[in-house]
Protein backbone atom coordinates (compact mmCIF):
# COMPACT_ATOMS: atom_id res chain seq x y z
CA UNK A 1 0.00 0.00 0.00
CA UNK A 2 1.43 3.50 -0.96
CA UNK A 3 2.98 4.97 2.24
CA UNK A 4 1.33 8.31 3.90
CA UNK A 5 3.83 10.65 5.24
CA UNK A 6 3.00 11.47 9.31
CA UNK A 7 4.16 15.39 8.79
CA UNK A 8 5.12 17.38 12.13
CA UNK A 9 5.18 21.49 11.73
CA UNK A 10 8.65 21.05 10.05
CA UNK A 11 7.74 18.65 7.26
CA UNK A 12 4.20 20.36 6.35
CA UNK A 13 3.39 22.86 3.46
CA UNK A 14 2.81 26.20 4.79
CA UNK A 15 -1.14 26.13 4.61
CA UNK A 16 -1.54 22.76 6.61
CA UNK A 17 0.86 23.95 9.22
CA UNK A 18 -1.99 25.60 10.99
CA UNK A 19 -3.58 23.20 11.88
CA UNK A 20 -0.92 20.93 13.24
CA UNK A 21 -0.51 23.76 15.65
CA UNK A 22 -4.15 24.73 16.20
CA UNK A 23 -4.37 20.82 17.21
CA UNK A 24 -0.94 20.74 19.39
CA UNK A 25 -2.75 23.97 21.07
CA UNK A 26 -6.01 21.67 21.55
CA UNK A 27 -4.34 17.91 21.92
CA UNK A 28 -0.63 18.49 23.73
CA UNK A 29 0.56 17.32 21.11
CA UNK A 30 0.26 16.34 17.05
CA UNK A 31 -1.51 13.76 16.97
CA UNK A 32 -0.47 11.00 13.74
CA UNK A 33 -4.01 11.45 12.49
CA UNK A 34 -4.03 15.55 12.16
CA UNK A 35 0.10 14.76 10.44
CA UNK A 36 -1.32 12.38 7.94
CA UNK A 37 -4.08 15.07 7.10
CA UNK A 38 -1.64 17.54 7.04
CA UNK A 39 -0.72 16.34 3.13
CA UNK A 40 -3.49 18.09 2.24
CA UNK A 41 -4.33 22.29 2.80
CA UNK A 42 -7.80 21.68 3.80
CA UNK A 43 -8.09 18.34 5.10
CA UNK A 44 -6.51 19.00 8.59
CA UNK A 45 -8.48 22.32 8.97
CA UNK A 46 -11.93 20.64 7.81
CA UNK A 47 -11.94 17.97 10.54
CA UNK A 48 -11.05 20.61 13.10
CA UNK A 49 -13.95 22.50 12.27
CA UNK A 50 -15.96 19.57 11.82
CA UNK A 51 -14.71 18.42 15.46
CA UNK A 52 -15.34 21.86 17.08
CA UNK A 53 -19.03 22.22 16.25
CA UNK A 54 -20.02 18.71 16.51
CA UNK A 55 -18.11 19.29 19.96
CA UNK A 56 -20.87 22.22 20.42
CA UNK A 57 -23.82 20.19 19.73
CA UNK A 58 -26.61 19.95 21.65
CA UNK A 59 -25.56 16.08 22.82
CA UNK A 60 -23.48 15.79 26.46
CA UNK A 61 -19.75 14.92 26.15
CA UNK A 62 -20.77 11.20 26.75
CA UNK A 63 -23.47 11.35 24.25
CA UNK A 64 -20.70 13.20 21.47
CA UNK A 65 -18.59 10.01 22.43
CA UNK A 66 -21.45 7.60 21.69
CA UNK A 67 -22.00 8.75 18.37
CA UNK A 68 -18.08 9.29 17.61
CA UNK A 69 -17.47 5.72 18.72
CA UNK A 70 -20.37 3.76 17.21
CA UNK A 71 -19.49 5.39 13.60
CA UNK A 72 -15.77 4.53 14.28
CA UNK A 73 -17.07 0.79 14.86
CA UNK A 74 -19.03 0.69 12.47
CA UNK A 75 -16.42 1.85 10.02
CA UNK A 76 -13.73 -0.10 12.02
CA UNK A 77 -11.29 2.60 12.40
CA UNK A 78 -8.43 1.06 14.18
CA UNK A 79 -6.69 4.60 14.87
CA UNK A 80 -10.58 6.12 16.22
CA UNK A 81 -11.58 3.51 18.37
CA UNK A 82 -8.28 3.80 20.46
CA UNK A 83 -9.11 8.09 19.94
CA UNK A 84 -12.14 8.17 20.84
CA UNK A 85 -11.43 5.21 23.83
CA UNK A 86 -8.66 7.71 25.56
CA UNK A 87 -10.83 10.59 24.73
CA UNK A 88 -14.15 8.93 26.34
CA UNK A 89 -12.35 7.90 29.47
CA UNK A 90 -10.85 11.77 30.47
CA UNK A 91 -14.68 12.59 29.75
CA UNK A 92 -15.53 9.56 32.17
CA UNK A 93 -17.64 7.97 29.89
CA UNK A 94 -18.68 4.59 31.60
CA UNK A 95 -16.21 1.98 30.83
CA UNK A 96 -19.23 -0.27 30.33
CA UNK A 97 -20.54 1.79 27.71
CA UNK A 98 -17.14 2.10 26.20
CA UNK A 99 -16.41 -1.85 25.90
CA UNK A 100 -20.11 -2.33 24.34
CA UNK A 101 -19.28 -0.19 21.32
CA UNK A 102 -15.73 -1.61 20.84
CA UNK A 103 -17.37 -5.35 21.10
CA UNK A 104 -20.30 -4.35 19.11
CA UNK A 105 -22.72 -5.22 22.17
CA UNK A 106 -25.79 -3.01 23.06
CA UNK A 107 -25.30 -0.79 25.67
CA UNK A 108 -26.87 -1.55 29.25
CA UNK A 109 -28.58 1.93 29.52
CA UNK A 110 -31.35 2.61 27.01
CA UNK A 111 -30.85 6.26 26.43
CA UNK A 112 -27.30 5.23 24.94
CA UNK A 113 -28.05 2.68 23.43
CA UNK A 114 -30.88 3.81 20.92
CA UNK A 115 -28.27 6.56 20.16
CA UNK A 116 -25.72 3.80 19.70
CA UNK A 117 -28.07 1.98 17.14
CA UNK A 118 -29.39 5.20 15.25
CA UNK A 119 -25.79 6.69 14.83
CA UNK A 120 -25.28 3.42 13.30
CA UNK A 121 -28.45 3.06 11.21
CA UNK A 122 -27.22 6.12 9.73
CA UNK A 123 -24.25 5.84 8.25
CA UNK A 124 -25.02 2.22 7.83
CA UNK A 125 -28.56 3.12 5.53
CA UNK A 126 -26.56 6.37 3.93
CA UNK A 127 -28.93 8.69 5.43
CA UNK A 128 -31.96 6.62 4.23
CA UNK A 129 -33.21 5.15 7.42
CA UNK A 130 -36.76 4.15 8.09
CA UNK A 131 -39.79 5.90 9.95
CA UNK A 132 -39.00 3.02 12.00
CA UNK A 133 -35.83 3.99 12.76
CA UNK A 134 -36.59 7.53 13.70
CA UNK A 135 -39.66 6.87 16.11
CA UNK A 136 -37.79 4.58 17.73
CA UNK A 137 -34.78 7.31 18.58
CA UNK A 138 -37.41 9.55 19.22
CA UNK A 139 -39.12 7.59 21.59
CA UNK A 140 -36.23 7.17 23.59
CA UNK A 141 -36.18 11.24 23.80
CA UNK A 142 -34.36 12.28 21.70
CA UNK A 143 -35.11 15.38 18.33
CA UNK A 144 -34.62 15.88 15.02
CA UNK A 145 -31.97 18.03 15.71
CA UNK A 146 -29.68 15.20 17.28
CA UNK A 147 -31.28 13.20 13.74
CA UNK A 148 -28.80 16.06 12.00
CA UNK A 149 -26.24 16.91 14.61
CA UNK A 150 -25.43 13.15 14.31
CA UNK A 151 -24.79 13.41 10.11
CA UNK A 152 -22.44 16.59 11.54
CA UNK A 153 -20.39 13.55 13.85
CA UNK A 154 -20.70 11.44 10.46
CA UNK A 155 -18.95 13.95 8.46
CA UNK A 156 -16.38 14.36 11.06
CA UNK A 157 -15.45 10.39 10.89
CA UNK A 158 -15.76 10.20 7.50
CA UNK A 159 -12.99 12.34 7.25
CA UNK A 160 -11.00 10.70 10.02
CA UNK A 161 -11.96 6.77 9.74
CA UNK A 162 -11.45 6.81 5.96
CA UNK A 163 -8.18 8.82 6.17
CA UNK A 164 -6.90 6.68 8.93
CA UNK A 165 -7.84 3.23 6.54
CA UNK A 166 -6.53 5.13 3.31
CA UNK A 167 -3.18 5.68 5.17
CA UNK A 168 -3.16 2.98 7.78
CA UNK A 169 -2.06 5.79 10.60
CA UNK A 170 -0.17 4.13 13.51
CA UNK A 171 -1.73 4.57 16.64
CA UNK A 172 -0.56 7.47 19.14
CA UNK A 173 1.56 6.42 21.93
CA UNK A 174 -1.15 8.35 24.03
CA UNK A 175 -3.40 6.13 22.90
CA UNK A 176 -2.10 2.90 23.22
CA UNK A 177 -3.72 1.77 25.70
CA UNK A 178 -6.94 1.72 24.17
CA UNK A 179 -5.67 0.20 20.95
CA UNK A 180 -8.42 -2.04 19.17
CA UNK A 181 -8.17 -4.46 15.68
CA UNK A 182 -10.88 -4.49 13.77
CA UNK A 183 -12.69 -7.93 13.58
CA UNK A 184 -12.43 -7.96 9.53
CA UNK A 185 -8.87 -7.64 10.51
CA UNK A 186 -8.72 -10.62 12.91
CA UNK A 187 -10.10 -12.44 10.55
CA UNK A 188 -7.75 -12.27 7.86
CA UNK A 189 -5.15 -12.88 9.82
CA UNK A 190 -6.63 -16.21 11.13
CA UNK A 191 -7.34 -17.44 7.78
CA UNK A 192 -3.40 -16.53 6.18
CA UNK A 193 -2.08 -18.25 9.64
CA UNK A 194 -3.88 -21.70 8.20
């Protein structure tokens, strides 16, 4: 596979070098992800913007790590599972609820979980999900306007989980200890051990 370049502030072109700093400023550091995007003069820039007003959404920090997570899964972003992992556990996000989205298990509370399965639903249907689908995340209170802010969360991912499978980023030593394989993953290297 054709090798991505992880750029630092003295390796990227002058436009992307913004954001490697506006996400040092945010992050402590670069992390591989926003150096990978940093090829690019938009890229890095669009996912911080994308990140800072999904970040403003109406959804609590747990429920902006629901969404962020179940997408990731869903898209089996090796690099955003670990992310979003570290990320949900500074934000104490229950562990519990955590581990369900990594294992692709419901999640114990309700509330969570129908966000869980409509965040998925969505990018899963492309935006074309059922009345079903909608009265059900209604019914467990939530609006239409978490219906949109969670295509705002898909757009974010997009961005991130496809970059990070286009480029295979390596995983942040800050995140480490969160890393995750995808199960597609597992399986292929099960079947070339035999």
């Amino acid at each position: 596979m054709t090798q991505f370049t992880v750029h630092n502030k003295n390796t990227a072109a002058d436009q992307a070098k913004t954001s490697l700093q506006a996400a040092e400023k945010a992050f402590g550091f670069v992390p591989n992800l926003m150096g990978v995007l940093a090829e690019s003069s938009v890229a890095g820039k669009a996912y911080l913007e994308l990140n800072a007003t999904f970040s403003s959404s109406s959804f609590t920090p747990t429920e902006q790590q629901v969404v962020l997570l179940a997408i990731s899964r869903y898209h089996e972003c090796h690099y955003c599972i670990a992310a979003h992992s570290t990320v949900a556990q500074m934000q104490k996000v229950p562990t519990d609820v955590v581990e369900a989205i990594r294992n692709d298990r419901p999640i114990a509370n309700p509330h969570l979980e129908a966000l869980r399965v409509f965040a998925t639903d969505v990018v899963d249907k492309r935006g074309w999900v059922s009345q079903q689908d909608l009265d059900a995340f209604f019914a467990a209170g939530y609006t239409k306007g978490h219906v949109l802010d969670i295509i705002v969360g898909a757009a974010q991912k997009t961005i991130s989980n496809y970059t990070n499978h286009v480029s295979e980023t390596p995983v942040d030593e800050a995140f480490s200890a969160h890393r995750w394989t995808p199960p597609t993953q597992v399986l292929k290297t099960a079947v070339n051990a035999h």
